[in-house]
PDB file of N, CA and C in Angstrom:
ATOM      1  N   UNK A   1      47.072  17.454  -0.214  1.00  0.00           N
ATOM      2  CA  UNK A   1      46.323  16.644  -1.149  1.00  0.00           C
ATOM      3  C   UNK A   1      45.384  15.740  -0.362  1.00  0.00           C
ATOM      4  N   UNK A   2      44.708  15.622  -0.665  1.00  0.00           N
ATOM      5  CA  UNK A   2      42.977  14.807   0.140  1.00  0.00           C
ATOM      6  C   UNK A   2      43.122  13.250  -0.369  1.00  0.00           C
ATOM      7  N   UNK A   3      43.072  12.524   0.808  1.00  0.00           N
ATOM      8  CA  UNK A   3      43.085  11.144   0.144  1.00  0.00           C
ATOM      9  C   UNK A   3      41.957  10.440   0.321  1.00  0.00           C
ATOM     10  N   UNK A   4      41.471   9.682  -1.112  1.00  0.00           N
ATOM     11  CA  UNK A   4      40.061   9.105  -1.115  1.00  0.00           C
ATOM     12  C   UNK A   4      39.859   7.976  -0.349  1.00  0.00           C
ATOM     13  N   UNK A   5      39.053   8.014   0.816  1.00  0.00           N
ATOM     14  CA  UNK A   5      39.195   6.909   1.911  1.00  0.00           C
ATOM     15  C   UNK A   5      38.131   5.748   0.710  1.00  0.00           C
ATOM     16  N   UNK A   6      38.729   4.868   1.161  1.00  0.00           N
ATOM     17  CA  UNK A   6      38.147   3.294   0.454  1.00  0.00           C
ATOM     18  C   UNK A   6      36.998   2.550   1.272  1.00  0.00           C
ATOM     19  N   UNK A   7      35.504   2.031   0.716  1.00  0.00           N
ATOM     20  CA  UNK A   7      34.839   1.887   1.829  1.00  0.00           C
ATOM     21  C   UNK A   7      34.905  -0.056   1.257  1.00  0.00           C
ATOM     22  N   UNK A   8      34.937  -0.853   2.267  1.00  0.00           N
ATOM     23  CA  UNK A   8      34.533  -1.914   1.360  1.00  0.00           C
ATOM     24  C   UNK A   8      33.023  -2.208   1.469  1.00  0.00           C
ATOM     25  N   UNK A   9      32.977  -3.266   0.827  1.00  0.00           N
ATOM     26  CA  UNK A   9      31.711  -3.623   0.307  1.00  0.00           C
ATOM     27  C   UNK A   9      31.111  -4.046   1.527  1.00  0.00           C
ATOM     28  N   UNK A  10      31.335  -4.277   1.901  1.00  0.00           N
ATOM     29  CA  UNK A  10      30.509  -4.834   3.202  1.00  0.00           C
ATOM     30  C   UNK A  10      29.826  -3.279   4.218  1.00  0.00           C
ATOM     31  N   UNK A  11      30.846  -2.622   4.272  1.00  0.00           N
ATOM     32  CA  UNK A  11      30.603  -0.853   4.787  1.00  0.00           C
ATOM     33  C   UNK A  11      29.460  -0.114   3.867  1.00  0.00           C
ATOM     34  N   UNK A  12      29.700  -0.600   2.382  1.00  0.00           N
ATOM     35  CA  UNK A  12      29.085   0.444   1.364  1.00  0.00           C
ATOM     36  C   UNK A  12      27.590  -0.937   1.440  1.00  0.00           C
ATOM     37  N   UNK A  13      27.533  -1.733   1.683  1.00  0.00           N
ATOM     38  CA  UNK A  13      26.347  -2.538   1.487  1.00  0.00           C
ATOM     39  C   UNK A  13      25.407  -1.918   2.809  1.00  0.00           C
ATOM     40  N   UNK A  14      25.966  -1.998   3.881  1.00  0.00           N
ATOM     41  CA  UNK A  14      25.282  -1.650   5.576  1.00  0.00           C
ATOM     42  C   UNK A  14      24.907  -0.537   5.143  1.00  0.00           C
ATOM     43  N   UNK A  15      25.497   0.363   4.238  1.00  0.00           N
ATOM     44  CA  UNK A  15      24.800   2.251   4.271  1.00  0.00           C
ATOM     45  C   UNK A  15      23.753   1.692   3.124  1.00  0.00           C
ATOM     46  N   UNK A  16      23.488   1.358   2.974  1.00  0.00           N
ATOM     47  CA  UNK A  16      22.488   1.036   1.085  1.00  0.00           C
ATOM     48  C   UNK A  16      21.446   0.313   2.323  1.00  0.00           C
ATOM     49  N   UNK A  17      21.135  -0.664   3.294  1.00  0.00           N
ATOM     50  CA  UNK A  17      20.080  -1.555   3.766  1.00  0.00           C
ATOM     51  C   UNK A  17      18.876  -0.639   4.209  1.00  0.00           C
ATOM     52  N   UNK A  18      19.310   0.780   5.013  1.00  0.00           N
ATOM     53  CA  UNK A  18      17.870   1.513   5.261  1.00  0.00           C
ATOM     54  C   UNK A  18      17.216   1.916   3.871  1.00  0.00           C
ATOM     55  N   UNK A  19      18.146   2.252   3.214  1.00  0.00           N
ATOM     56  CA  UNK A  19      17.432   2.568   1.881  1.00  0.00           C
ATOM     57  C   UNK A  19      16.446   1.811   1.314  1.00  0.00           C
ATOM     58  N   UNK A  20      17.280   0.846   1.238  1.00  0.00           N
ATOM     59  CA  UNK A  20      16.642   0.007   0.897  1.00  0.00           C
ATOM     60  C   UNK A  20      15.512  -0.885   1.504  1.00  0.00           C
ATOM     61  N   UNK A  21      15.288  -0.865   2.925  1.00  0.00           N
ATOM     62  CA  UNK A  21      13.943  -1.135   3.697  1.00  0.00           C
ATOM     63  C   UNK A  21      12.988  -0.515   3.191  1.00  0.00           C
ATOM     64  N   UNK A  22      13.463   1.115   3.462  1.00  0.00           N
ATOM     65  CA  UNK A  22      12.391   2.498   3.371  1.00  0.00           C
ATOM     66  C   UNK A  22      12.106   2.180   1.413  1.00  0.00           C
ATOM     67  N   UNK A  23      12.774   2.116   0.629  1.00  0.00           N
ATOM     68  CA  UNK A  23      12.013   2.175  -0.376  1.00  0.00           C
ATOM     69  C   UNK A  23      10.780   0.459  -0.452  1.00  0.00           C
ATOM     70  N   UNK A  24      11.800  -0.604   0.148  1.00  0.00           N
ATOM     71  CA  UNK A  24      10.556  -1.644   0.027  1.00  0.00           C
ATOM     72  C   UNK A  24       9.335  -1.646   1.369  1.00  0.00           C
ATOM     73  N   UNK A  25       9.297  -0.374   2.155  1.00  0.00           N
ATOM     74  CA  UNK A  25       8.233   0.007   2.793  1.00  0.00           C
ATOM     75  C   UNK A  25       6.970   0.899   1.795  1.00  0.00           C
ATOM     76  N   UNK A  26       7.610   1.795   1.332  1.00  0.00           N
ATOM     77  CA  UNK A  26       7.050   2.510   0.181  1.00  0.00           C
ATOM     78  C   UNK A  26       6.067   1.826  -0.950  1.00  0.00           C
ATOM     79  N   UNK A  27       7.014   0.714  -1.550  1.00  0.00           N
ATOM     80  CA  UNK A  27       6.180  -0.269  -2.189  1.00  0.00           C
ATOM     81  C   UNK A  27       5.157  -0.771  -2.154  1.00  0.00           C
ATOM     82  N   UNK A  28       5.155  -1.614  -0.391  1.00  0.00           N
ATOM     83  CA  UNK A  28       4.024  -2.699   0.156  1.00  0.00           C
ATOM     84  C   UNK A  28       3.108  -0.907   0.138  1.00  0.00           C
ATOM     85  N   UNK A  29       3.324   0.259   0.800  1.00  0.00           N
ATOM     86  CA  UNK A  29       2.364   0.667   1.187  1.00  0.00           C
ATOM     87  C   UNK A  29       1.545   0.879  -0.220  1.00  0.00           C
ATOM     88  N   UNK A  30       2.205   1.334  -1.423  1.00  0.00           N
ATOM     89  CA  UNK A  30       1.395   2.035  -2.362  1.00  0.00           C
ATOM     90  C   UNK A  30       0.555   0.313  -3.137  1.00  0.00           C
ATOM     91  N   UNK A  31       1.305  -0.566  -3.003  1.00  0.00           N
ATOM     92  CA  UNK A  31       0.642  -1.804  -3.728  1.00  0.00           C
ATOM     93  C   UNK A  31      -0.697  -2.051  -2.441  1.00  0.00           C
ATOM     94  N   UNK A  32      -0.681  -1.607  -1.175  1.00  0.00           N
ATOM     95  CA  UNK A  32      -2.037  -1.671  -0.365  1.00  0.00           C
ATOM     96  C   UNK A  32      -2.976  -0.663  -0.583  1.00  0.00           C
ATOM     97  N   UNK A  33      -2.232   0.178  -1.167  1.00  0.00           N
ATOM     98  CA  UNK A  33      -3.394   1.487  -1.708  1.00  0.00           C
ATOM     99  C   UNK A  33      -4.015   1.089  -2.794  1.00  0.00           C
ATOM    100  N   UNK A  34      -3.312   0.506  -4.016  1.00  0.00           N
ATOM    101  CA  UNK A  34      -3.484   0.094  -4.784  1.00  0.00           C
ATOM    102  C   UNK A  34      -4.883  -1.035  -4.848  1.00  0.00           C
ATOM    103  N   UNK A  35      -4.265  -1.894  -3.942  1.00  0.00           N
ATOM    104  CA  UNK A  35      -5.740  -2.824  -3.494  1.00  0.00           C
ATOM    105  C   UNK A  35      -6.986  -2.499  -2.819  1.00  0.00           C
ATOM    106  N   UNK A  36      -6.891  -1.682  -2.070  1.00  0.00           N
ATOM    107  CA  UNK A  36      -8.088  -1.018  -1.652  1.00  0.00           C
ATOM    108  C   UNK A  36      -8.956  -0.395  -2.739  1.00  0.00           C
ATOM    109  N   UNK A  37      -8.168   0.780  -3.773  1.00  0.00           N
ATOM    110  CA  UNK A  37      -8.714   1.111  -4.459  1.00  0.00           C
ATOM    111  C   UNK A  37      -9.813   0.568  -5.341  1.00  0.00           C
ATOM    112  N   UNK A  38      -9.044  -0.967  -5.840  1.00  0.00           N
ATOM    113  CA  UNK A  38      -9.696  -1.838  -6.723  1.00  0.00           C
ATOM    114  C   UNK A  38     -10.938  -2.539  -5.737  1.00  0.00           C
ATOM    115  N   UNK A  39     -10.442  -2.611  -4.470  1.00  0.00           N
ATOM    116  CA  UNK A  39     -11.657  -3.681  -4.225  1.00  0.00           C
ATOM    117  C   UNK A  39     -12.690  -2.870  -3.491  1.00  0.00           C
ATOM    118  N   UNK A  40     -12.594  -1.589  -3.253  1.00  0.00           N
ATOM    119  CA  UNK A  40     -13.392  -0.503  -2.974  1.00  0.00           C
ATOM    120  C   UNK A  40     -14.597  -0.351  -4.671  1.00  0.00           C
ATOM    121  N   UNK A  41     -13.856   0.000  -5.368  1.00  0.00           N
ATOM    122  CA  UNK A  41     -14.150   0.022  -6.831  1.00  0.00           C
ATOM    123  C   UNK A  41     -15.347  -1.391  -7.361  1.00  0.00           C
ATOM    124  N   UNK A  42     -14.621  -2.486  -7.013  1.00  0.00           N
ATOM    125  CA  UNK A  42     -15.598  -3.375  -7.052  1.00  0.00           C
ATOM    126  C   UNK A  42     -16.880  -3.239  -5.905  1.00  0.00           C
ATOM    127  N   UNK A  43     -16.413  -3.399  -4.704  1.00  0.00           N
ATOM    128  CA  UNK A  43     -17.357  -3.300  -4.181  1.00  0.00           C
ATOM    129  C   UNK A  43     -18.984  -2.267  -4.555  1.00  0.00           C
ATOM    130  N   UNK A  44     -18.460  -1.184  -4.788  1.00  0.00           N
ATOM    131  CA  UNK A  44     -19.645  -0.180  -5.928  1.00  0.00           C
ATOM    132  C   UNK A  44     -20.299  -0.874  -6.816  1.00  0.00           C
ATOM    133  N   UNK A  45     -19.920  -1.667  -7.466  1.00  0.00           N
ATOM    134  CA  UNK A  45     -20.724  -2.562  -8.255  1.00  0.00           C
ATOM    135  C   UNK A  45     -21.107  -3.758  -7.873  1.00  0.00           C
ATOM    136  N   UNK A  46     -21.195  -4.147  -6.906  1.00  0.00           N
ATOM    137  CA  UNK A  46     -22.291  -5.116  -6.467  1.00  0.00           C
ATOM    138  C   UNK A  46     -23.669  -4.646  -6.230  1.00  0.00           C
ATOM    139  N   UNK A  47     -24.875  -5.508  -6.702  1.00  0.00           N
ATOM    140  CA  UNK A  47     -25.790  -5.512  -6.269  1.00  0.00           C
ATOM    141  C   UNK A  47     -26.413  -5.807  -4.744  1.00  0.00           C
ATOM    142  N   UNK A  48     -28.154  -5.297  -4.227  1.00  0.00           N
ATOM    143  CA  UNK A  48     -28.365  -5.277  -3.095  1.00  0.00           C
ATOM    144  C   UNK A  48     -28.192  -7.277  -2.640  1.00  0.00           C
ATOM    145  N   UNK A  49     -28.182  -8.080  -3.630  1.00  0.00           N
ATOM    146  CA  UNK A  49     -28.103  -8.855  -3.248  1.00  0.00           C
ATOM    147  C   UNK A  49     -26.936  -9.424  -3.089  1.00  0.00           C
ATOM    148  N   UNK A  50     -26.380  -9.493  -3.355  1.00  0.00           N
ATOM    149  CA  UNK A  50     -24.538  -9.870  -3.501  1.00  0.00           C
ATOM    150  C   UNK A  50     -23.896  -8.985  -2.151  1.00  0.00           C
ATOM    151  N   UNK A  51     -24.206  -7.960  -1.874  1.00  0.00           N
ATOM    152  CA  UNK A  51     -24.223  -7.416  -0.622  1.00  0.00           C
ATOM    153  C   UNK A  51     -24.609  -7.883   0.761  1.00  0.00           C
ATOM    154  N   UNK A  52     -25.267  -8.402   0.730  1.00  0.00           N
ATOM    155  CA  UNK A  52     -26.517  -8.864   1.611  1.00  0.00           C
ATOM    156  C   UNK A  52     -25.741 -10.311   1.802  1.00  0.00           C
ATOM    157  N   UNK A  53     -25.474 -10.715   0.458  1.00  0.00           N
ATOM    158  CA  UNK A  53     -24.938 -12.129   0.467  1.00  0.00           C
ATOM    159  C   UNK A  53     -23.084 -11.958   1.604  1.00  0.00           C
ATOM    160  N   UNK A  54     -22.612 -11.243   1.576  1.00  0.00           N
ATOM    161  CA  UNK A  54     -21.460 -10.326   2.453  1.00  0.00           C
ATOM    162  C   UNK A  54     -21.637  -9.787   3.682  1.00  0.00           C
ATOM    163  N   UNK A  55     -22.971  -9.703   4.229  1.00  0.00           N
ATOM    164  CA  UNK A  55     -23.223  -8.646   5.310  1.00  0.00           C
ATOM    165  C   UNK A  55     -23.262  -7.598   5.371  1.00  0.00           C
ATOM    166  N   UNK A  56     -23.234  -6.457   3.851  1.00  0.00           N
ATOM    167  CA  UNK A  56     -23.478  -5.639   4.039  1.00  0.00           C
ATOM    168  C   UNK A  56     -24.814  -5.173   3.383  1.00  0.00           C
ATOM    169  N   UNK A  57     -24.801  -3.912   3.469  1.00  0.00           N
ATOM    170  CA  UNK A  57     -26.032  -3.298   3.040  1.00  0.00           C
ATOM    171  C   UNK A  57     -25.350  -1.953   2.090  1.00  0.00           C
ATOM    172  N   UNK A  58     -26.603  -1.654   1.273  1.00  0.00           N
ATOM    173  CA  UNK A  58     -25.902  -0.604   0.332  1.00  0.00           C
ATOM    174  C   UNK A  58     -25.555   0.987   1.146  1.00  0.00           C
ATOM    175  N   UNK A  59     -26.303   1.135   2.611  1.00  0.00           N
ATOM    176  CA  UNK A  59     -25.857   2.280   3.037  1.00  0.00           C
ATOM    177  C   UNK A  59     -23.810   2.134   3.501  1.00  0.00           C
ATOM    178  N   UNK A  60     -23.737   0.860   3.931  1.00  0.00           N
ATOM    179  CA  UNK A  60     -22.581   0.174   4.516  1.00  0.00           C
ATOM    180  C   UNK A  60     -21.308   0.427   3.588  1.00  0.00           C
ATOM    181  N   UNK A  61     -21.649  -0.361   2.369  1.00  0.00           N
ATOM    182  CA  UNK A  61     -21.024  -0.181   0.945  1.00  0.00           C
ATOM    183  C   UNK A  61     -20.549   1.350   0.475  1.00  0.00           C
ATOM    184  N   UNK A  62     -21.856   1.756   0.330  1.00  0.00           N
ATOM    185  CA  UNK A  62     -21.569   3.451  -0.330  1.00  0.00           C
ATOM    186  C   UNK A  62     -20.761   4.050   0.746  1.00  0.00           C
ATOM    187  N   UNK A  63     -20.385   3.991   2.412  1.00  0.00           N
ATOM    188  CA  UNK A  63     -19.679   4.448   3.014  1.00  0.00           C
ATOM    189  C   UNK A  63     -18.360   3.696   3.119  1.00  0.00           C
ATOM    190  N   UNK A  64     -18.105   2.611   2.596  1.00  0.00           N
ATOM    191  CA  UNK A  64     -16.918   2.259   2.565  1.00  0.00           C
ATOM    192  C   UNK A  64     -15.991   2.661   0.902  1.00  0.00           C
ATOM    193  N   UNK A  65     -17.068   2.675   0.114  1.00  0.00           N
ATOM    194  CA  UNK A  65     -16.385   3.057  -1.097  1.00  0.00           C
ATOM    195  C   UNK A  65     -16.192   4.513  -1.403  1.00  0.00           C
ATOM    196  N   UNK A  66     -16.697   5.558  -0.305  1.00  0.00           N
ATOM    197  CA  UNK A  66     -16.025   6.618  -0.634  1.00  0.00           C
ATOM    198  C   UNK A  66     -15.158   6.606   0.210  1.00  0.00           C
ATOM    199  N   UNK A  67     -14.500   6.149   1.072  1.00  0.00           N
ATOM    200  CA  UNK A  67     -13.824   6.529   2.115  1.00  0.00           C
ATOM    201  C   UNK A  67     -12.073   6.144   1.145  1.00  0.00           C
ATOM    202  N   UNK A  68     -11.277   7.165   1.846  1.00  0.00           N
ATOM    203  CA  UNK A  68      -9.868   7.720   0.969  1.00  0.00           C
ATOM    204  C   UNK A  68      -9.426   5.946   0.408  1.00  0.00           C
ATOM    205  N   UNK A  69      -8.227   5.716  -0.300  1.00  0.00           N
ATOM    206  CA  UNK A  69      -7.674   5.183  -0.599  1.00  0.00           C
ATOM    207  C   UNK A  69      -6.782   4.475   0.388  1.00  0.00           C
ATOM    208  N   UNK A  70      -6.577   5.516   1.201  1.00  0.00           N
ATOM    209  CA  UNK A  70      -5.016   5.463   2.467  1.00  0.00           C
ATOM    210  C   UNK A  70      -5.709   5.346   3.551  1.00  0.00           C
ATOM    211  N   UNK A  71      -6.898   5.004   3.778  1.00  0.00           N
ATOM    212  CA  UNK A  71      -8.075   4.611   5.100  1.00  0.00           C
ATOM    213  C   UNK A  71      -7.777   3.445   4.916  1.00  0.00           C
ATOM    214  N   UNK A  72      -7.485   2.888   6.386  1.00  0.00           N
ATOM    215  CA  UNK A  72      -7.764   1.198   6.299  1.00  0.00           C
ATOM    216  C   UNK A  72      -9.467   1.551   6.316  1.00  0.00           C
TER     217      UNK A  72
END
């Protein structure tokens, strides 16, 4: 007969902490994708002057707002 070894909480908490890093790694990354997206998105809608007012220029802009999501 097989006997059910007992883990305590402290054993069963230490196996749960990578998990739990790796999923709150997962998070920050997709909530930074998330922000890029939007401020990529905005950035497209600025004008040449509001640009200019930033340092950039609209060739500068249009190459940063297509560039992926997951690009710093």
């Amino acid at each position: 007969m097989a006997h059910a070894t007992q883990v305590s909480r402290s054993e069963f908490a230490g196996t749960r902490a990578p998990l739990i890093g790796a999923v709150s790694r997962v998070k920050e990354t997709v909530t930074q994708w998330a922000q890029r997206r939007r401020t990529r998105s905005h950035l497209a809608l600025l004008d040449d002057r509001l640009l200019n007012d930033i340092g950039m220029d609209r060739l500068i802009a249009s190459e940063e707002t297509n560039r992926t999501f997951w690009r710093a």
